[in-house]
N, C-alpha and C. Protein backbone atom coordinates (compact mmCIF):
# COMPACT_ATOMS: atom_id res chain seq x y z
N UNK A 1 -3.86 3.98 -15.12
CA UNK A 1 -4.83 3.86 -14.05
C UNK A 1 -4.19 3.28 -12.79
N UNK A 2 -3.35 2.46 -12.96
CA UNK A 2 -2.88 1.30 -11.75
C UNK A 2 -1.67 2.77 -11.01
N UNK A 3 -0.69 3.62 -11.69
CA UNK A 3 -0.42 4.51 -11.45
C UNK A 3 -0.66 5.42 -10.30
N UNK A 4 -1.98 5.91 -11.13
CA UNK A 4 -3.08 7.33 -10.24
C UNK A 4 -3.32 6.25 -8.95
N UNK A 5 -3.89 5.41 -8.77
CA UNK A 5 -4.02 4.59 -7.72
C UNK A 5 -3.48 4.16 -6.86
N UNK A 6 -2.17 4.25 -7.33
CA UNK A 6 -0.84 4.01 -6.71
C UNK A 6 -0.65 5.06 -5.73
N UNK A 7 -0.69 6.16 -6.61
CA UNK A 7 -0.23 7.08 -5.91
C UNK A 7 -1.35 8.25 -4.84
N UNK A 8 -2.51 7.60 -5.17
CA UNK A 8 -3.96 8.05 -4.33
C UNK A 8 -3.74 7.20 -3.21
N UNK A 9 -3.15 5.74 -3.10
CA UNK A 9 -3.44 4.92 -2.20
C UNK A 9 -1.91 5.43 -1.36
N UNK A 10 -1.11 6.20 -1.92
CA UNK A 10 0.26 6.69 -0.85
C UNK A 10 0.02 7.78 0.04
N UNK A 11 -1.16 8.87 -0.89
CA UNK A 11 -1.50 10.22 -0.35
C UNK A 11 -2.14 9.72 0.95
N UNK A 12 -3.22 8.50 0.69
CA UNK A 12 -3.96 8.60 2.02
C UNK A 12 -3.55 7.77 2.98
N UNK A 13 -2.50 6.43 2.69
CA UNK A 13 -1.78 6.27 3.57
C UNK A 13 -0.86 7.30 4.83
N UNK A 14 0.21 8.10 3.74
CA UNK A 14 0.79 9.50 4.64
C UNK A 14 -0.55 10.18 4.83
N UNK A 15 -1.64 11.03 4.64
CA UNK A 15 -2.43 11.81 5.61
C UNK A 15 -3.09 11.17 6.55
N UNK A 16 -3.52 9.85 6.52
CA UNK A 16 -3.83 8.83 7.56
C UNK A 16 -2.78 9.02 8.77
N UNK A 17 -1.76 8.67 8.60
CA UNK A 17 -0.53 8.82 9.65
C UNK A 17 0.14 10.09 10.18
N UNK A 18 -0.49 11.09 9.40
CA UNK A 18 0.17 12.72 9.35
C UNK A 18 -1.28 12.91 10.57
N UNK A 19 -2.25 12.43 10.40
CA UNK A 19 -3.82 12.87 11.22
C UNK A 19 -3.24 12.39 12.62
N UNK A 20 -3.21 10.89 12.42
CA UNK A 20 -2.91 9.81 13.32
C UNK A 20 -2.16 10.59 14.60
N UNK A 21 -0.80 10.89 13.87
CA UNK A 21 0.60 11.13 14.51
C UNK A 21 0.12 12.55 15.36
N UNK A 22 -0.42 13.46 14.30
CA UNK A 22 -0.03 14.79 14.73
C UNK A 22 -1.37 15.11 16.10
N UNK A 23 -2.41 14.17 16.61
CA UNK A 23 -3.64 14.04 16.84
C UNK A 23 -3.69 12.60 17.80
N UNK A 24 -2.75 12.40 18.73
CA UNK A 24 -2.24 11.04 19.59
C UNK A 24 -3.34 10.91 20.10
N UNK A 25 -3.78 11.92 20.89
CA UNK A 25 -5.58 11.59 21.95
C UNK A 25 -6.46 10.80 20.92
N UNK A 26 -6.65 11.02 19.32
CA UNK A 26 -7.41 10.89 18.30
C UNK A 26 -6.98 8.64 18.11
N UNK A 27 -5.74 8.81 18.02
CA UNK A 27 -5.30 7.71 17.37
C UNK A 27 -5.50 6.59 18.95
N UNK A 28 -5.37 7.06 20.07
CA UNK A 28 -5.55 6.58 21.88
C UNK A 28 -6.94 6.01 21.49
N UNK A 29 -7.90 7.39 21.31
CA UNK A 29 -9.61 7.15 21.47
C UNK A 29 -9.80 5.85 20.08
N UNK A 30 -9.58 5.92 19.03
CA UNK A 30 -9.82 5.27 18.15
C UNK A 30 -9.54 3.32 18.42
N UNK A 31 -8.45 3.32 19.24
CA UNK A 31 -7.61 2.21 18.80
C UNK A 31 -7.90 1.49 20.15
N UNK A 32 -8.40 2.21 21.66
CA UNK A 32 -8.48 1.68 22.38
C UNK A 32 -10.36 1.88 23.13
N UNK A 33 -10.39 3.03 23.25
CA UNK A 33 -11.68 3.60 23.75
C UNK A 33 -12.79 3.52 23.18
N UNK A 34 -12.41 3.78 21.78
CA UNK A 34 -13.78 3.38 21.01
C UNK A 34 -13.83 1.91 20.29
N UNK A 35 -14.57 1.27 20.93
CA UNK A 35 -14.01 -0.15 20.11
C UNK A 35 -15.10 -0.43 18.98
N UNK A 36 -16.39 0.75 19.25
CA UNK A 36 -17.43 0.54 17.97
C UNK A 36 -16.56 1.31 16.64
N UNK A 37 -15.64 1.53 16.47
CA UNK A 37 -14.93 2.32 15.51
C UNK A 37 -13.56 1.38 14.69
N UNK A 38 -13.44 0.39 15.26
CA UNK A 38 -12.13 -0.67 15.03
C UNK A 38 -12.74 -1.53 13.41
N UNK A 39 -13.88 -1.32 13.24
CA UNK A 39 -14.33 -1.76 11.84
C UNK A 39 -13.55 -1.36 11.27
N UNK A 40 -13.70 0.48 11.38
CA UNK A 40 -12.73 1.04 9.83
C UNK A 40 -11.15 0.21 9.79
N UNK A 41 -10.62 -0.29 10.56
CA UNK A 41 -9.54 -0.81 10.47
C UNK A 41 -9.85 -1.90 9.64
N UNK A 42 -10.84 -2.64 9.93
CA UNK A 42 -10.23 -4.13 9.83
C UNK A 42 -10.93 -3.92 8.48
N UNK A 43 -11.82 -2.60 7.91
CA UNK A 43 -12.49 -2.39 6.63
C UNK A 43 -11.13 -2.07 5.62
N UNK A 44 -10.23 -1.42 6.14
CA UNK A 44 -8.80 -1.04 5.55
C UNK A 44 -8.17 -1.86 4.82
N UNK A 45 -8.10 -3.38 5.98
CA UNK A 45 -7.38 -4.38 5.50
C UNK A 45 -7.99 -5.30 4.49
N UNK A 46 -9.54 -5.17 4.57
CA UNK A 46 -10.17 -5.93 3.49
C UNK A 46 -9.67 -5.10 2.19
N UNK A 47 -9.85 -3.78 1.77
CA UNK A 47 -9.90 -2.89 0.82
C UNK A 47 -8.20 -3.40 0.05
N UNK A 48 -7.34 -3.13 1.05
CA UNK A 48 -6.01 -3.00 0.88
C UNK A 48 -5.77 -5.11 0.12
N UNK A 49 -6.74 -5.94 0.77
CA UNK A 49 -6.31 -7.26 0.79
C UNK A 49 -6.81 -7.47 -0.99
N UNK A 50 -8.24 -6.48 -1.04
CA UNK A 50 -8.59 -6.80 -2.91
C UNK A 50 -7.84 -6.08 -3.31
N UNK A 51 -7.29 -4.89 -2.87
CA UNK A 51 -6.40 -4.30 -3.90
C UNK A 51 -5.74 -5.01 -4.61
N UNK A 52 -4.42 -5.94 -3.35
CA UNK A 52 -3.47 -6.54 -3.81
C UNK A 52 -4.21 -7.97 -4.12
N UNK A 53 -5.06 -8.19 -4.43
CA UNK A 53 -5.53 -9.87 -4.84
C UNK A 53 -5.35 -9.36 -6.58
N UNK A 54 -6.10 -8.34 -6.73
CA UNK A 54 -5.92 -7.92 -8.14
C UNK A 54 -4.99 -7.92 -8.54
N UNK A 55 -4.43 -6.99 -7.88
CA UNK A 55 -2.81 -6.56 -8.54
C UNK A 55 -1.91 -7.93 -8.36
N UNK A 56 -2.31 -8.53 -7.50
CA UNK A 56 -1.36 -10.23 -8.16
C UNK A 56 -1.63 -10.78 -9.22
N UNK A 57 -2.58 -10.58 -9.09
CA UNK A 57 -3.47 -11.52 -10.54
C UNK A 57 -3.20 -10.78 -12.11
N UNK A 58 -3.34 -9.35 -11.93
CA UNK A 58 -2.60 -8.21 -12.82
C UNK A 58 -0.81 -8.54 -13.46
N UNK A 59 -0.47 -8.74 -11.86
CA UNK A 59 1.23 -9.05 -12.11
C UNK A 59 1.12 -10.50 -12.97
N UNK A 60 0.43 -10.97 -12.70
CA UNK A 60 0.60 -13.03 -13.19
C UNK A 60 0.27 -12.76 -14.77
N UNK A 61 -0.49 -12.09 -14.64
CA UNK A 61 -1.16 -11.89 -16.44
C UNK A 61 -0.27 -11.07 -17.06
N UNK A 62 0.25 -10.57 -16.63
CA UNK A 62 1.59 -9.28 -17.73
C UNK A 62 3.02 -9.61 -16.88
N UNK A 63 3.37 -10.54 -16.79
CA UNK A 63 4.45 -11.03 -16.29
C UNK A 63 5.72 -11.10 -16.98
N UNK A 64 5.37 -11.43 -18.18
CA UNK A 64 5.94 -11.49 -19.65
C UNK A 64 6.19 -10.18 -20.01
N UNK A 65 5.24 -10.22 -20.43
CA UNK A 65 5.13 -8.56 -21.22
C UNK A 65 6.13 -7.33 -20.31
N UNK A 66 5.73 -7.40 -19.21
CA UNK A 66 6.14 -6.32 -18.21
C UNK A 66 8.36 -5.74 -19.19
N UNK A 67 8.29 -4.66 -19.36
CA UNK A 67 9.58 -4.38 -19.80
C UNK A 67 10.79 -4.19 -18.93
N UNK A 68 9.97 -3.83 -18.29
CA UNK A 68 11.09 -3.42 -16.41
C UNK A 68 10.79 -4.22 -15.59
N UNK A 69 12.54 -4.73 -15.82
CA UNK A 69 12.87 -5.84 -14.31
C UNK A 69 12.88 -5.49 -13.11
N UNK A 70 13.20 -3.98 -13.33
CA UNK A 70 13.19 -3.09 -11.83
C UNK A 70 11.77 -2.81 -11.18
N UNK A 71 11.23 -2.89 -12.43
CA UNK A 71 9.35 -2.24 -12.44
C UNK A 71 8.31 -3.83 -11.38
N UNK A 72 9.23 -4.82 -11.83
CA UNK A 72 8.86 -6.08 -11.38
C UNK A 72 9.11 -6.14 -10.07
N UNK A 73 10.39 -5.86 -9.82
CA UNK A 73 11.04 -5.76 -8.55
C UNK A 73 9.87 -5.20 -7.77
N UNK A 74 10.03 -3.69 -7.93
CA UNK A 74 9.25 -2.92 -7.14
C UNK A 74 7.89 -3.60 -6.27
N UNK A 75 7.08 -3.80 -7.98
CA UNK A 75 6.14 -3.70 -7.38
C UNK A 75 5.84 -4.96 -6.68
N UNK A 76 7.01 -6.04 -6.38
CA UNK A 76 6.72 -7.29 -5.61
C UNK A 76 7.11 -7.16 -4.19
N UNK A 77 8.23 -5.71 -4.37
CA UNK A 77 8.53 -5.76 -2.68
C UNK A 77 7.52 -4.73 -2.05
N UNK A 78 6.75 -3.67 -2.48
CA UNK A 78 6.16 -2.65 -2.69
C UNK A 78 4.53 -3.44 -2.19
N UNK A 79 4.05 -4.32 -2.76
CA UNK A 79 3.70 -5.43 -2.41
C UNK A 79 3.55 -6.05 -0.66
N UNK A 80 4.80 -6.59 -0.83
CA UNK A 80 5.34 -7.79 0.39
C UNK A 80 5.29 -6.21 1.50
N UNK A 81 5.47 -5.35 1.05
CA UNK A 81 5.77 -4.09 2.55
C UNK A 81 4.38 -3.84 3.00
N UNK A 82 3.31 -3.56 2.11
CA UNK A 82 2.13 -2.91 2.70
C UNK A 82 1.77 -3.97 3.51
N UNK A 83 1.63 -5.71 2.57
CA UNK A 83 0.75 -6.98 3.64
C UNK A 83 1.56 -6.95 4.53
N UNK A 84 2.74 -6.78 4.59
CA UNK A 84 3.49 -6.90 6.36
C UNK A 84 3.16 -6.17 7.23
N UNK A 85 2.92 -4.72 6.56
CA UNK A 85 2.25 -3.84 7.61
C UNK A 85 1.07 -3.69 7.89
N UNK A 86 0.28 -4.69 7.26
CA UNK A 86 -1.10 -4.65 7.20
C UNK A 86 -1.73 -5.84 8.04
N UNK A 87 -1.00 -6.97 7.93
CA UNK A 87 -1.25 -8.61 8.26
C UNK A 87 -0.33 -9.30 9.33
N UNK A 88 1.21 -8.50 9.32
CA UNK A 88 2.01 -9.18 10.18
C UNK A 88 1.95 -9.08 11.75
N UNK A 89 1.81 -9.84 12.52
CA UNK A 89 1.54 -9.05 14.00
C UNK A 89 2.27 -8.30 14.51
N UNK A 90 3.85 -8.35 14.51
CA UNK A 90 4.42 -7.31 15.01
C UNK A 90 4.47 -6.12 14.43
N UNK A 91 4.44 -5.93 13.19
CA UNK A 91 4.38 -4.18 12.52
C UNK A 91 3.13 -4.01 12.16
N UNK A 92 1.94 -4.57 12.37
CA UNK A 92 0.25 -4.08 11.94
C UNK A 92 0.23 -4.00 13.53
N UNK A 93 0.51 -4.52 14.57
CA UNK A 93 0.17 -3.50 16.14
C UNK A 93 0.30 -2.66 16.65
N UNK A 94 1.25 -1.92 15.44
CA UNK A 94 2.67 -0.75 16.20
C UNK A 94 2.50 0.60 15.32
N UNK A 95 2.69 1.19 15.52
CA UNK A 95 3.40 2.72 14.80
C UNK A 95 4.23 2.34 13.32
N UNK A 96 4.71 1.33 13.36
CA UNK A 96 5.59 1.05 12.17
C UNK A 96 4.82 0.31 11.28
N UNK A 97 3.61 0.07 11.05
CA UNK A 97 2.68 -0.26 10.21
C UNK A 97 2.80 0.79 9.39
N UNK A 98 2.90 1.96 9.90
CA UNK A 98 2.51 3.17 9.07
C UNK A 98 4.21 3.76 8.14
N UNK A 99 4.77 3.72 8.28
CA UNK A 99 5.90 3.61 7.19
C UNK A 99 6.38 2.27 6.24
N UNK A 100 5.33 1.05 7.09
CA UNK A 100 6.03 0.10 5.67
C UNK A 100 4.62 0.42 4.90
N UNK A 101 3.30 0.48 5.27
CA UNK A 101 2.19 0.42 4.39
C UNK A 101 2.63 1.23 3.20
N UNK A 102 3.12 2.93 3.68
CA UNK A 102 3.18 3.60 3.41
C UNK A 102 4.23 3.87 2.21
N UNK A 103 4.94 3.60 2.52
CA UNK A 103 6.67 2.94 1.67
C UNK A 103 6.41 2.06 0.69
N UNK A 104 5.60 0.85 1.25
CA UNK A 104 5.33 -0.29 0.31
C UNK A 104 4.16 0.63 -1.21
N UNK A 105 3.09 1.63 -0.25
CA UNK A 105 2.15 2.02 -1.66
C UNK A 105 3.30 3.16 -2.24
N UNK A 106 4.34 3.70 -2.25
CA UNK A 106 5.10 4.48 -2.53
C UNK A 106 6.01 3.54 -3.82
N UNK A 107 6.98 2.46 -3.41
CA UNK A 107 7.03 1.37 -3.92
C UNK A 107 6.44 1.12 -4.84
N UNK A 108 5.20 0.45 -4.96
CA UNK A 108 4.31 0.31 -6.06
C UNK A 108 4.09 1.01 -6.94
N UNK A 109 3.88 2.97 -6.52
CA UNK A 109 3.78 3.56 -7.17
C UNK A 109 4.96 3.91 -8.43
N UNK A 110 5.97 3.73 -8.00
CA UNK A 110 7.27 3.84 -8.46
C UNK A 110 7.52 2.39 -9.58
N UNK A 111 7.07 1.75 -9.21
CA UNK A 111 7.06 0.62 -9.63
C UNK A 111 6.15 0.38 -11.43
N UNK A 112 4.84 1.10 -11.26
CA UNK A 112 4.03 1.74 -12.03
C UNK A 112 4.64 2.69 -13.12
N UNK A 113 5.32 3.45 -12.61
CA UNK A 113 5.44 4.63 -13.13
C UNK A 113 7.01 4.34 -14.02
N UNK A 114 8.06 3.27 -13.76
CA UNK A 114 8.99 2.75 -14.38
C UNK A 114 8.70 1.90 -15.47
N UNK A 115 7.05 1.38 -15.08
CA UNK A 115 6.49 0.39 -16.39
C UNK A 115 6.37 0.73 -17.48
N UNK A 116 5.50 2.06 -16.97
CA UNK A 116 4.87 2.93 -17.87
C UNK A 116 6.11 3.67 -19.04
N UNK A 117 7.15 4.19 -18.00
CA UNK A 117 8.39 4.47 -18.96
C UNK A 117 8.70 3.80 -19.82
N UNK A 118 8.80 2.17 -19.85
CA UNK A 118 9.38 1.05 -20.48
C UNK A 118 8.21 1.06 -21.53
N UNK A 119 7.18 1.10 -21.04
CA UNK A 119 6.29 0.74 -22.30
C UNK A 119 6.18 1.98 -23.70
N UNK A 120 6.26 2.84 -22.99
CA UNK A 120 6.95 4.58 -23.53
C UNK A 120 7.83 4.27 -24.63
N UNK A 121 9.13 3.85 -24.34
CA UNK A 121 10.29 3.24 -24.82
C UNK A 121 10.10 2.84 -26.09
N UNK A 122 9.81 1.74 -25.78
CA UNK A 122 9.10 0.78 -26.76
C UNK A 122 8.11 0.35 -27.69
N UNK A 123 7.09 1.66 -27.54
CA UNK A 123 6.29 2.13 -28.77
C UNK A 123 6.42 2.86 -29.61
């Protein structure tokens, strides 16, 4: 499950930024002109902020268990990339929000999907 999610939360990161990018007047009107529309943003960062409250709390509880050190890795920097691009002021103001968010749910996903191998392994 944490997986599919992973990798649902990468698809709509990249088509978010594929809309964004390819549609500049769209991403202008949104970010500056329409300011009754700046919710969905800051609705993003709530969504994205329980994601990862879980998934810390997920990581703390199978910390042990977890088989992949790499799988750990991942999903802590995978992690640390989306809240930077989500929370930090210089890359959540900019264009480059959108390749660490994006990278970071990519990350995670990868991260998931190495667990899952390990646990594979080992049954």
């Amino acid at each position: 499950m944490g997986l599919g999610l992973a990798v649902l939360c990468a698809l709509h990161c990249l088509a978010t930024a594929i809309v964004l990018i390819s549609f500049p007047a769209l991403w202008l009107k949104l970010r500056y002109q329409a300011p009754q529309y700046l919710w969905l943003f800051e609705a993003e960062r709530w969504i994205a902020g329980a994601s990862l409250a879980v998934a810390a709390l997920a990581l703390l509880l199978a910390l042990r268990k977890l088989r992949a050190p790499a799988a750990r890795s991942l999903l802590l920097i995978g992690a640390g990339s989306v809240s930077a691009g989500l929370w930090w002021p210089p890359l959540a103001h900019s264009l480059w929000s959108v390749p660490a968010v994006s990278g970071g749910a990519l990350l995670i996903a990868l991260g998931h999907y190495l667990q899952l191998r390990g646990w594979r392994r080992c049954g």
